[in-house]
N, C-alpha and C. Protein backbone atom coordinates (compact mmCIF):
# COMPACT_ATOMS: atom_id res chain seq x y z
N UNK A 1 111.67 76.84 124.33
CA UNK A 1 111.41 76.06 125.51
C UNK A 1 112.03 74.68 125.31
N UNK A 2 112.71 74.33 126.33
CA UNK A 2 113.03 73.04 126.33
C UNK A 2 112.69 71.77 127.02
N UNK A 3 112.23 70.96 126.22
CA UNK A 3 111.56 69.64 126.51
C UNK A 3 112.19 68.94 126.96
N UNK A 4 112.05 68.50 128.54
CA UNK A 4 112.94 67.38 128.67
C UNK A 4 112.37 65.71 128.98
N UNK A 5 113.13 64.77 128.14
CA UNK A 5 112.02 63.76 128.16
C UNK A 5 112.83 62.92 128.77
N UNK A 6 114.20 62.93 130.13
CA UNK A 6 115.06 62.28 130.39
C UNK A 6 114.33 61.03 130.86
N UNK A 7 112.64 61.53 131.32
CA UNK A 7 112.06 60.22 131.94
C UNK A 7 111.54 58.93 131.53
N UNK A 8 111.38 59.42 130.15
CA UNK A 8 111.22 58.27 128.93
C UNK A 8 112.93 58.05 127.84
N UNK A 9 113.55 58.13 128.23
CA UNK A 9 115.07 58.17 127.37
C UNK A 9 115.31 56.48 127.34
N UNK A 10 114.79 55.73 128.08
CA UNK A 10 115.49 54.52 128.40
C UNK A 10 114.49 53.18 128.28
N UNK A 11 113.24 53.96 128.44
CA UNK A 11 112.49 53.28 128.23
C UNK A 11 111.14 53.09 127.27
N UNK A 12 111.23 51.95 126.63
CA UNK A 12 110.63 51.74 125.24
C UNK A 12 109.25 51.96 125.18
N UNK A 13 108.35 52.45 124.34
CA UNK A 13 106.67 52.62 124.40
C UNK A 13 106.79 53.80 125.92
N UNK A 14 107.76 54.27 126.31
CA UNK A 14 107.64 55.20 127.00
C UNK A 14 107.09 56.73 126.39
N UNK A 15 106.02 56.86 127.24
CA UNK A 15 104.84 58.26 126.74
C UNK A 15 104.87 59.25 127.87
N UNK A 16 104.95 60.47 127.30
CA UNK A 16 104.86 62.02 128.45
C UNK A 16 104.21 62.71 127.67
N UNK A 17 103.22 63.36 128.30
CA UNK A 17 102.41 64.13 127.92
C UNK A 17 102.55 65.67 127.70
N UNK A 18 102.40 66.06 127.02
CA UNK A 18 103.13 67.93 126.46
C UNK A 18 102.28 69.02 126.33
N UNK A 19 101.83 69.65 127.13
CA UNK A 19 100.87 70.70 127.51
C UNK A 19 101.53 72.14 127.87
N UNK A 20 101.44 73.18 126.90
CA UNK A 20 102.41 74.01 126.93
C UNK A 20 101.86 75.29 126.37
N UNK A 21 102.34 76.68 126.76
CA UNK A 21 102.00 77.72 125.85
C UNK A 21 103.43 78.51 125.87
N UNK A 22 103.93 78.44 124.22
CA UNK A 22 104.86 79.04 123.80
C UNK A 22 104.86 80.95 123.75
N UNK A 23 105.62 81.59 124.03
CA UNK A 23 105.58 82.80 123.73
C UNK A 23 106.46 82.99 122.40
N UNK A 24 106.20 82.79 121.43
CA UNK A 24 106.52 83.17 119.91
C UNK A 24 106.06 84.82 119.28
N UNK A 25 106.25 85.42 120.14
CA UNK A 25 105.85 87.01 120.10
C UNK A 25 106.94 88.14 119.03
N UNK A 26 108.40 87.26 119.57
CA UNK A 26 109.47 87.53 118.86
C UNK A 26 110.16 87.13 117.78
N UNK A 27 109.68 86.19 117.64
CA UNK A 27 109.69 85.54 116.39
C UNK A 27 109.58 86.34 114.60
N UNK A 28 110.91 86.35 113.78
CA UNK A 28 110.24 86.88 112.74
C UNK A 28 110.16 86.09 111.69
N UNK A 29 109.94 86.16 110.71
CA UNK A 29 109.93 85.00 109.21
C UNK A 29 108.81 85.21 108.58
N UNK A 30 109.38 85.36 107.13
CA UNK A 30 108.76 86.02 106.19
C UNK A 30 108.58 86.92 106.16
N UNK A 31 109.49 87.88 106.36
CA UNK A 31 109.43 89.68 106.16
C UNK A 31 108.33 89.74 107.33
N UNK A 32 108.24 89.34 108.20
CA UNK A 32 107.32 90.14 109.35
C UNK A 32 105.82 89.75 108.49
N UNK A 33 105.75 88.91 107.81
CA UNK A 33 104.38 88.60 107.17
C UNK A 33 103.61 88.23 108.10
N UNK A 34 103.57 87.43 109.18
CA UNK A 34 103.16 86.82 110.39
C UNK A 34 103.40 86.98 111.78
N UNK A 35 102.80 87.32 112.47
CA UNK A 35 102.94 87.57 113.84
C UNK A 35 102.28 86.99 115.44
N UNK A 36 102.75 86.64 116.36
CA UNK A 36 101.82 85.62 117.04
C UNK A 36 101.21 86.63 117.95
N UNK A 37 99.79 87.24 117.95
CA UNK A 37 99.27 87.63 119.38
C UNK A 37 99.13 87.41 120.37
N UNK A 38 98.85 85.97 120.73
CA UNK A 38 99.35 85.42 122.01
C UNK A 38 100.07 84.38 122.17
N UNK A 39 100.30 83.69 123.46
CA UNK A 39 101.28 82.28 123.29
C UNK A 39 100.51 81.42 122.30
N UNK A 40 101.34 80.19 121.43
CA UNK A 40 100.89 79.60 120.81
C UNK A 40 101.03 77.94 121.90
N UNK A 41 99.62 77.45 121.55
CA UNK A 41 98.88 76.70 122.74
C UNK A 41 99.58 75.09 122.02
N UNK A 42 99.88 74.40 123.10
CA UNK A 42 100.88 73.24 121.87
C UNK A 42 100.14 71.74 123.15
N UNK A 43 99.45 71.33 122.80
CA UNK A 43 98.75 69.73 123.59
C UNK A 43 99.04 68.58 122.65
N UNK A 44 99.89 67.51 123.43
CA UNK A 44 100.04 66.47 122.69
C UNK A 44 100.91 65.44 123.31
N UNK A 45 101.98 64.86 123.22
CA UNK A 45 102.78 63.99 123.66
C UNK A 45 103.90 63.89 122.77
N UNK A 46 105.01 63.08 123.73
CA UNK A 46 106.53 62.46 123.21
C UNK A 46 106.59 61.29 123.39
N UNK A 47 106.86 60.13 122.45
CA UNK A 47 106.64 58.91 123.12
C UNK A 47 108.01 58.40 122.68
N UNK A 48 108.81 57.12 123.23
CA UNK A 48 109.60 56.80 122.75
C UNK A 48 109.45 54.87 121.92
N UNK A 49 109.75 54.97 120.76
CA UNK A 49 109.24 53.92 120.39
C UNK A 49 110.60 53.11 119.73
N UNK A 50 111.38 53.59 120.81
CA UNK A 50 112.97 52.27 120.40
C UNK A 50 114.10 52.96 119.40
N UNK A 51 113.53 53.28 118.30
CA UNK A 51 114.44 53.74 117.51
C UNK A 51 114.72 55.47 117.71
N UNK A 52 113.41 56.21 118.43
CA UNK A 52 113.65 57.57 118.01
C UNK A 52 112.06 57.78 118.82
N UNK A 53 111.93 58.73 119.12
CA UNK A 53 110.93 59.53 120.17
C UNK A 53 109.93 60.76 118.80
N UNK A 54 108.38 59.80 118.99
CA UNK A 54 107.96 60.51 118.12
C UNK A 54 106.80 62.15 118.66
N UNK A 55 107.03 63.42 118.33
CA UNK A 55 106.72 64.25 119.18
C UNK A 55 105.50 64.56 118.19
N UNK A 56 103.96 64.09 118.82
CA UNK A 56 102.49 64.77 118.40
C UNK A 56 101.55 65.17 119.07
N UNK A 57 101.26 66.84 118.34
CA UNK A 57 100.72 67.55 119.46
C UNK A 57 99.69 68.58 118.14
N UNK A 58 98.58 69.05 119.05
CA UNK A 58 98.03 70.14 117.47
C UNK A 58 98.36 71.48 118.99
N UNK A 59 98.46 72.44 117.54
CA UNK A 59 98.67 73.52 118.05
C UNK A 59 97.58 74.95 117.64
N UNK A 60 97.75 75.32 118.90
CA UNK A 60 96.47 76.59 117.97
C UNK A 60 97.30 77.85 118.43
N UNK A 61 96.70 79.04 117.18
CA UNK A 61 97.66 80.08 117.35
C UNK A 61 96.43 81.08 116.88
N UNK A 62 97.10 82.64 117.38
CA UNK A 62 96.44 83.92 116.40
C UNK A 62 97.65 84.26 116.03
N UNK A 63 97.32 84.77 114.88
CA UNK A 63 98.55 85.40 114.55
C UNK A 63 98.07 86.95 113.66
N UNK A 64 98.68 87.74 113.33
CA UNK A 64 98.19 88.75 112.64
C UNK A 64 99.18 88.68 111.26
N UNK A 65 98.37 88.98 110.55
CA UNK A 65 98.84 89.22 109.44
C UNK A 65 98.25 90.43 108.13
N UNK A 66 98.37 90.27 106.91
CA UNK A 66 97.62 91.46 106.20
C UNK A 66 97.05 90.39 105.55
N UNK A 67 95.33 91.00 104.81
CA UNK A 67 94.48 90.84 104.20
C UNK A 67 95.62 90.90 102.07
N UNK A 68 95.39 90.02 101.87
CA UNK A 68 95.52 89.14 100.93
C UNK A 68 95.15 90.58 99.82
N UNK A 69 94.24 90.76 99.80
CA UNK A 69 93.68 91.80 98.48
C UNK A 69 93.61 93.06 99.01
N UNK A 70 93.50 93.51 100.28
CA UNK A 70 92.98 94.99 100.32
C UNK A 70 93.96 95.71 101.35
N UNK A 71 95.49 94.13 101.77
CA UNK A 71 96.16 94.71 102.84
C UNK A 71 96.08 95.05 104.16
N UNK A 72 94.87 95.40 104.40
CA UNK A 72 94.25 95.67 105.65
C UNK A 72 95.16 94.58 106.91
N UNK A 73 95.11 95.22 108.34
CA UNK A 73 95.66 93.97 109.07
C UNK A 73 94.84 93.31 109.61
N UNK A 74 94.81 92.13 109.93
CA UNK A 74 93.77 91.07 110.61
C UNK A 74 94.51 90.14 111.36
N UNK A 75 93.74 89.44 112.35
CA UNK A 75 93.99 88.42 113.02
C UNK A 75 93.43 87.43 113.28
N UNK A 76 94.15 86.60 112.62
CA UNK A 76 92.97 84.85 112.33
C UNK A 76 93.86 83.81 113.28
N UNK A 77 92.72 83.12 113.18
CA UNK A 77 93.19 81.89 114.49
C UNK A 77 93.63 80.42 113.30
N UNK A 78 94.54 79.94 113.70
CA UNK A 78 95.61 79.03 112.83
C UNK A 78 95.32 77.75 113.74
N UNK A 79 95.19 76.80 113.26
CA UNK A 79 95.32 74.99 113.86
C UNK A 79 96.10 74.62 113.25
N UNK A 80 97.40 74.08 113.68
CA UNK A 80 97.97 73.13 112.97
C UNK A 80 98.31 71.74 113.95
N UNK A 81 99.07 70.97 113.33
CA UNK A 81 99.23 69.62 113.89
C UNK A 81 101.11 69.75 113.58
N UNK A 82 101.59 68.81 114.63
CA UNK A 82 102.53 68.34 115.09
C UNK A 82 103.17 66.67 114.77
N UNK A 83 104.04 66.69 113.71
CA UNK A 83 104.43 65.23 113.91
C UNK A 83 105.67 64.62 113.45
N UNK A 84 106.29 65.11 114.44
CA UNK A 84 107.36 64.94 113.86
C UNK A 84 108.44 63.56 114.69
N UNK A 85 109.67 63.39 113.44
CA UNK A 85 110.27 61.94 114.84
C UNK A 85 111.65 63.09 115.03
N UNK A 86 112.02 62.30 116.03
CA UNK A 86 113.13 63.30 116.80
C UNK A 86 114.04 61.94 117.19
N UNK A 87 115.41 62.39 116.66
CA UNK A 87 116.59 60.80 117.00
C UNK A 87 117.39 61.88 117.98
N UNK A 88 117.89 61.19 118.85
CA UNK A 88 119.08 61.45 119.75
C UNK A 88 120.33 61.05 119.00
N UNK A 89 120.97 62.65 119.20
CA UNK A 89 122.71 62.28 118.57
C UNK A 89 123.16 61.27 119.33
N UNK A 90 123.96 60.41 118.55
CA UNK A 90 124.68 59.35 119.37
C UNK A 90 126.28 59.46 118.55
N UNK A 91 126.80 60.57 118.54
CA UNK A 91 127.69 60.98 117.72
C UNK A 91 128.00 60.35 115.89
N UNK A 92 127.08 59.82 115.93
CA UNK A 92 127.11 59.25 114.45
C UNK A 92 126.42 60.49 113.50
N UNK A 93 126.51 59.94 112.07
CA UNK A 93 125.87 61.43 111.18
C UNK A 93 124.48 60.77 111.01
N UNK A 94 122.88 61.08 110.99
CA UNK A 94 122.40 60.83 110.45
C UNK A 94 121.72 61.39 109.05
N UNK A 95 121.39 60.35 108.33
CA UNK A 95 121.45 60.75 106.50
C UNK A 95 119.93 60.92 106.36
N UNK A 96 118.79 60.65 107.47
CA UNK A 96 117.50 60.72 107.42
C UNK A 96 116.92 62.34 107.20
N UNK A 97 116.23 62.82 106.06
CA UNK A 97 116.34 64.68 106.36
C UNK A 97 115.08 64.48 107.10
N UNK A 98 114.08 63.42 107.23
CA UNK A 98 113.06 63.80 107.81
C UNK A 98 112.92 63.54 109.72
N UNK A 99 114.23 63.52 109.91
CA UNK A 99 114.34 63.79 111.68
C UNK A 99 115.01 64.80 111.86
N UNK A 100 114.76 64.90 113.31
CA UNK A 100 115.02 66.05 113.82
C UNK A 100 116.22 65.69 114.67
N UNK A 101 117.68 66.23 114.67
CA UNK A 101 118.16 65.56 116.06
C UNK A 101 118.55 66.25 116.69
N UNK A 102 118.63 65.91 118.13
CA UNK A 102 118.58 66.81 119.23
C UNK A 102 119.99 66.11 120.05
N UNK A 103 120.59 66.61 120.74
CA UNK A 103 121.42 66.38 121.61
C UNK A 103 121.36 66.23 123.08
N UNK A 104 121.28 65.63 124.04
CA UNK A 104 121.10 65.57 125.69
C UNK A 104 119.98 64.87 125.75
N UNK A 105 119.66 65.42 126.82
CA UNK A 105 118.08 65.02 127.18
C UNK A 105 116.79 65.58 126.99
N UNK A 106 117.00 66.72 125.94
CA UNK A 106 115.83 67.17 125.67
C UNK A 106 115.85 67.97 124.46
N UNK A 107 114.67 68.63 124.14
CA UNK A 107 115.01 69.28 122.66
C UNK A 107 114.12 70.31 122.74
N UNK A 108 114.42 71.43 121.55
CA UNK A 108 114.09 73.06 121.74
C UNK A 108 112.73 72.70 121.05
N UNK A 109 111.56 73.16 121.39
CA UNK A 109 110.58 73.19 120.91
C UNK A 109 109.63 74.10 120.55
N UNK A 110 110.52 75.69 120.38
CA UNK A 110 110.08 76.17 119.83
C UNK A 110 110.55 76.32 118.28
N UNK A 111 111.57 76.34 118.09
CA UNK A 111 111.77 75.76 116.58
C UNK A 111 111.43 74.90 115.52
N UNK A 112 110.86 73.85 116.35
CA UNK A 112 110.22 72.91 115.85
C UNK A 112 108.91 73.37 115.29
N UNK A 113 108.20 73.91 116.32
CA UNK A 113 106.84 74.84 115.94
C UNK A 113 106.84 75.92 115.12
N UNK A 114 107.78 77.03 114.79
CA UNK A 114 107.53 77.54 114.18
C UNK A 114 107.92 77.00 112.73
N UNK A 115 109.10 75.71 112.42
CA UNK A 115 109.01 75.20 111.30
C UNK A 115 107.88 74.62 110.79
N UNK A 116 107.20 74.05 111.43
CA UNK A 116 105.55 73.39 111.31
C UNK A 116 104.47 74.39 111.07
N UNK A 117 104.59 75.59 111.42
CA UNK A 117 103.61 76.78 111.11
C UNK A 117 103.92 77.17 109.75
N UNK A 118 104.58 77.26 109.46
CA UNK A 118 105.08 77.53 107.89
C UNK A 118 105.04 76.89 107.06
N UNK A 119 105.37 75.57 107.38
CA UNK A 119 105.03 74.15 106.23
C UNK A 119 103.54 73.87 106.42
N UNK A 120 102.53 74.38 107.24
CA UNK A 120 101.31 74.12 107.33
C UNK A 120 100.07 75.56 107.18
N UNK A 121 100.54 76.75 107.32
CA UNK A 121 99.74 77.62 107.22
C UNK A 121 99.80 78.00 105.97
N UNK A 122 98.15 78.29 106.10
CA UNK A 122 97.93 79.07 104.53
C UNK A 122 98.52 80.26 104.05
N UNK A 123 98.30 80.23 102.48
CA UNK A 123 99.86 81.93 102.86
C UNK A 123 98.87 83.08 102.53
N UNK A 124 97.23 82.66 102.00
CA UNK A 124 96.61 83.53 101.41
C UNK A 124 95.34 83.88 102.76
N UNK A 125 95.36 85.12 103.13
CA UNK A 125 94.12 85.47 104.23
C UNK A 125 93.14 86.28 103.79
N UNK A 126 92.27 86.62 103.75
CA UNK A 126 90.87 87.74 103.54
C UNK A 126 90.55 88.27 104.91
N UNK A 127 90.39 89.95 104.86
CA UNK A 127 89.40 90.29 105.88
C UNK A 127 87.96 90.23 105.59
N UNK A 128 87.63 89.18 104.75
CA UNK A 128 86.43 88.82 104.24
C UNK A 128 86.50 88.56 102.91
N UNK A 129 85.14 88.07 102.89
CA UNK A 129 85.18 86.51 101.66
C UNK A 129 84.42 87.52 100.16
N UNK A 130 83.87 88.70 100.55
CA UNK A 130 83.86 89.80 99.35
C UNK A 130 85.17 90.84 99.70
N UNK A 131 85.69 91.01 99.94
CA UNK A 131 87.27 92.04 99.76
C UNK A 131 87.30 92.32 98.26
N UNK A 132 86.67 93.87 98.01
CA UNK A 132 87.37 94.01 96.90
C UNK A 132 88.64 94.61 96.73
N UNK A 133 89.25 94.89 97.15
CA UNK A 133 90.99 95.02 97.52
C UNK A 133 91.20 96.11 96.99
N UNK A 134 92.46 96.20 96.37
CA UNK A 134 92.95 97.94 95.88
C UNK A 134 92.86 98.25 94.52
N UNK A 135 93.20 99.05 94.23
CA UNK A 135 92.39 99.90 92.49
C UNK A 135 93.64 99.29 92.42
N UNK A 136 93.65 98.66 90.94
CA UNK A 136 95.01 98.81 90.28
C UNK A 136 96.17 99.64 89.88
N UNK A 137 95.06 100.87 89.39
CA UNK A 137 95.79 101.78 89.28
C UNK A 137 96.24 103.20 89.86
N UNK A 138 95.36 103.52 91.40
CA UNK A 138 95.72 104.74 91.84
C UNK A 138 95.70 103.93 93.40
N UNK A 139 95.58 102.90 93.77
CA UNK A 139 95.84 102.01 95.30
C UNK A 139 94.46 102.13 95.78
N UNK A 140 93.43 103.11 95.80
CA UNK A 140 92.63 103.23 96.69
C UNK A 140 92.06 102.01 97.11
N UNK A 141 91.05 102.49 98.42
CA UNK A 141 90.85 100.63 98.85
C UNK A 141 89.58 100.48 98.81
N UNK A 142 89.25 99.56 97.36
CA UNK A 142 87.47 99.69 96.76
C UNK A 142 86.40 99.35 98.01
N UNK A 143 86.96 98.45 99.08
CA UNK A 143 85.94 98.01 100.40
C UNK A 143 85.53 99.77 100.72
N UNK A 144 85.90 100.82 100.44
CA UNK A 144 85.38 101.94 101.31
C UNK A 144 85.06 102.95 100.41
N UNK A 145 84.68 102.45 99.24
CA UNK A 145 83.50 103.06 97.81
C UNK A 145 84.54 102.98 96.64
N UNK A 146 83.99 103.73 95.61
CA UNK A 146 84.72 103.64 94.09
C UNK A 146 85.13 104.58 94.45
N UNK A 147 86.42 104.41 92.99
CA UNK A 147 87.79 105.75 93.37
C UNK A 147 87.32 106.45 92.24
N UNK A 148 86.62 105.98 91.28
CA UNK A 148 86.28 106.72 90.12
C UNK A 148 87.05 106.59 88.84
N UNK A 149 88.32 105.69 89.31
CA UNK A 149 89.74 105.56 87.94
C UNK A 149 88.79 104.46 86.72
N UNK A 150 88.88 104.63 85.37
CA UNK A 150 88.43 104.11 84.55
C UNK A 150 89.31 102.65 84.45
N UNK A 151 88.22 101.55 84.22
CA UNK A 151 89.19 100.13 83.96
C UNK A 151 89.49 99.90 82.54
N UNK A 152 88.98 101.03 82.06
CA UNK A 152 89.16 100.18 80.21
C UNK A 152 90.49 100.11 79.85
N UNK A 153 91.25 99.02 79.62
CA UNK A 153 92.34 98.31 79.67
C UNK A 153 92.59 98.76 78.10
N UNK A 154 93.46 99.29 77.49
CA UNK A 154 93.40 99.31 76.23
C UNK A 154 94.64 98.99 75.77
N UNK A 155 95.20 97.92 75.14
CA UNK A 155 96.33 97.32 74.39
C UNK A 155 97.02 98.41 73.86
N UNK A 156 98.06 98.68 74.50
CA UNK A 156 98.85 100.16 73.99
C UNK A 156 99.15 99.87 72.28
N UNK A 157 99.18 98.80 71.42
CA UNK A 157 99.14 98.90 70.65
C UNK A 157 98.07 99.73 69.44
N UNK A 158 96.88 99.32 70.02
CA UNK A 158 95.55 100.23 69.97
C UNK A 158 95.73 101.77 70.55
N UNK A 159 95.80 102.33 71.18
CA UNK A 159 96.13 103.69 72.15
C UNK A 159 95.64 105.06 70.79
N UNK A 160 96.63 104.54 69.73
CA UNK A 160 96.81 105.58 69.01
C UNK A 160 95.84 105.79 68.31
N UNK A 161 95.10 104.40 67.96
CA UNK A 161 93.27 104.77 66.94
C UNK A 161 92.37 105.04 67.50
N UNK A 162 92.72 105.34 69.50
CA UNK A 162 91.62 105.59 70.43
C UNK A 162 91.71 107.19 70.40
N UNK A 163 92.35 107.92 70.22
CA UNK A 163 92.90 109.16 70.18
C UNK A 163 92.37 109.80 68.88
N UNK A 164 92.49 108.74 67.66
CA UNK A 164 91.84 109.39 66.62
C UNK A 164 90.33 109.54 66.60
N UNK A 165 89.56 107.94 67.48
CA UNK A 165 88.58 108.39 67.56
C UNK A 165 87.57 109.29 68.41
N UNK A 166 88.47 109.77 69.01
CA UNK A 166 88.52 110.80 70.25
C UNK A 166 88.34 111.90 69.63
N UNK A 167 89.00 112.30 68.77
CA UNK A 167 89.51 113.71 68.03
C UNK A 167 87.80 113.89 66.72
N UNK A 168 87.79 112.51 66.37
CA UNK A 168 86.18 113.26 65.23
C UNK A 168 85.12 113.05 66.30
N UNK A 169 85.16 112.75 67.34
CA UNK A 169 83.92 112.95 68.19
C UNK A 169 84.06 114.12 68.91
């Protein structure tokens, strides 16, 4: 979506207000780790403060993703915040990495958002705060009973005196 702020371009402490719902449905990044269920909801403002137009807004999202330990899919609701400065090309290079620059009279704002979802969302989710997740060793998924696989971890260096004492019992 493109923002156009031609009405504040000229004029200083000039403020517009940014009330918007993005469709980020198509969106991929991170191997499809993340996904948006509905538009992502973006309230905030563009102001221009002389040197460069600063764009802050919080944003709320669902997104689906998988459960952290047991894989499962879920869908959690995400807040993040918005704050970024944005310079207008004026055909010069700028050397600043922390702006954004845009060309014309307005700028793409969904890119902006989904760079901000990523530098701000957590990367770890639970379909709950006991998840006991998957067997180590045969996958099953312990939330839906024991698989029955033994945990005794035995230092393969050891292996071979477990066998002997296997054999006089």
């Amino acid at each position: 979506m493109i923002i156009d702020i031609s009405g504040i371009l000229k004029e200083l402490g000039g403020r517009m207000p940014l009330e918007c719902e993005l469709d980020l449905s198509g969106a991929e990044f991170l191997g499809e780790k993340y996904s948006f269920e509905k538009p992502v909801k973006v309230n905030g403002s563009v102001s221009n403060n002389g040197k460069s137009f600063i764009l802050s807004a919080k944003c709320s999202a669902e997104v689906k993703t998988r459960c952290a330990r047991c894989l499962k899919e879920i869908t959690v609701s995400v807040d993040f915040v918005l704050d970024e400065n944005l310079v207008r090309s004026g055909g010069e290079e700028v050397t600043d990495e922390d702006v954004i620059v845009f060309e014309g009279t307005g700028f793409e704002l969904d890119e902006i958002v989904l760079d901000d979802f990523l530098m701000q969302v957590g990367g770890r989710y639970l379909c709950s705060e006991d998840c006991r997740g998957l067997c180590p060793k045969c996958g099953a998924d312990l939330n839906e009973g024991d698989c029955g696989c033994s945990y005794t971890d035995i230092d393969p260096r050891w292996a071979g005196l477990l066998d002997i004492m296997n054999k006089e019992n």
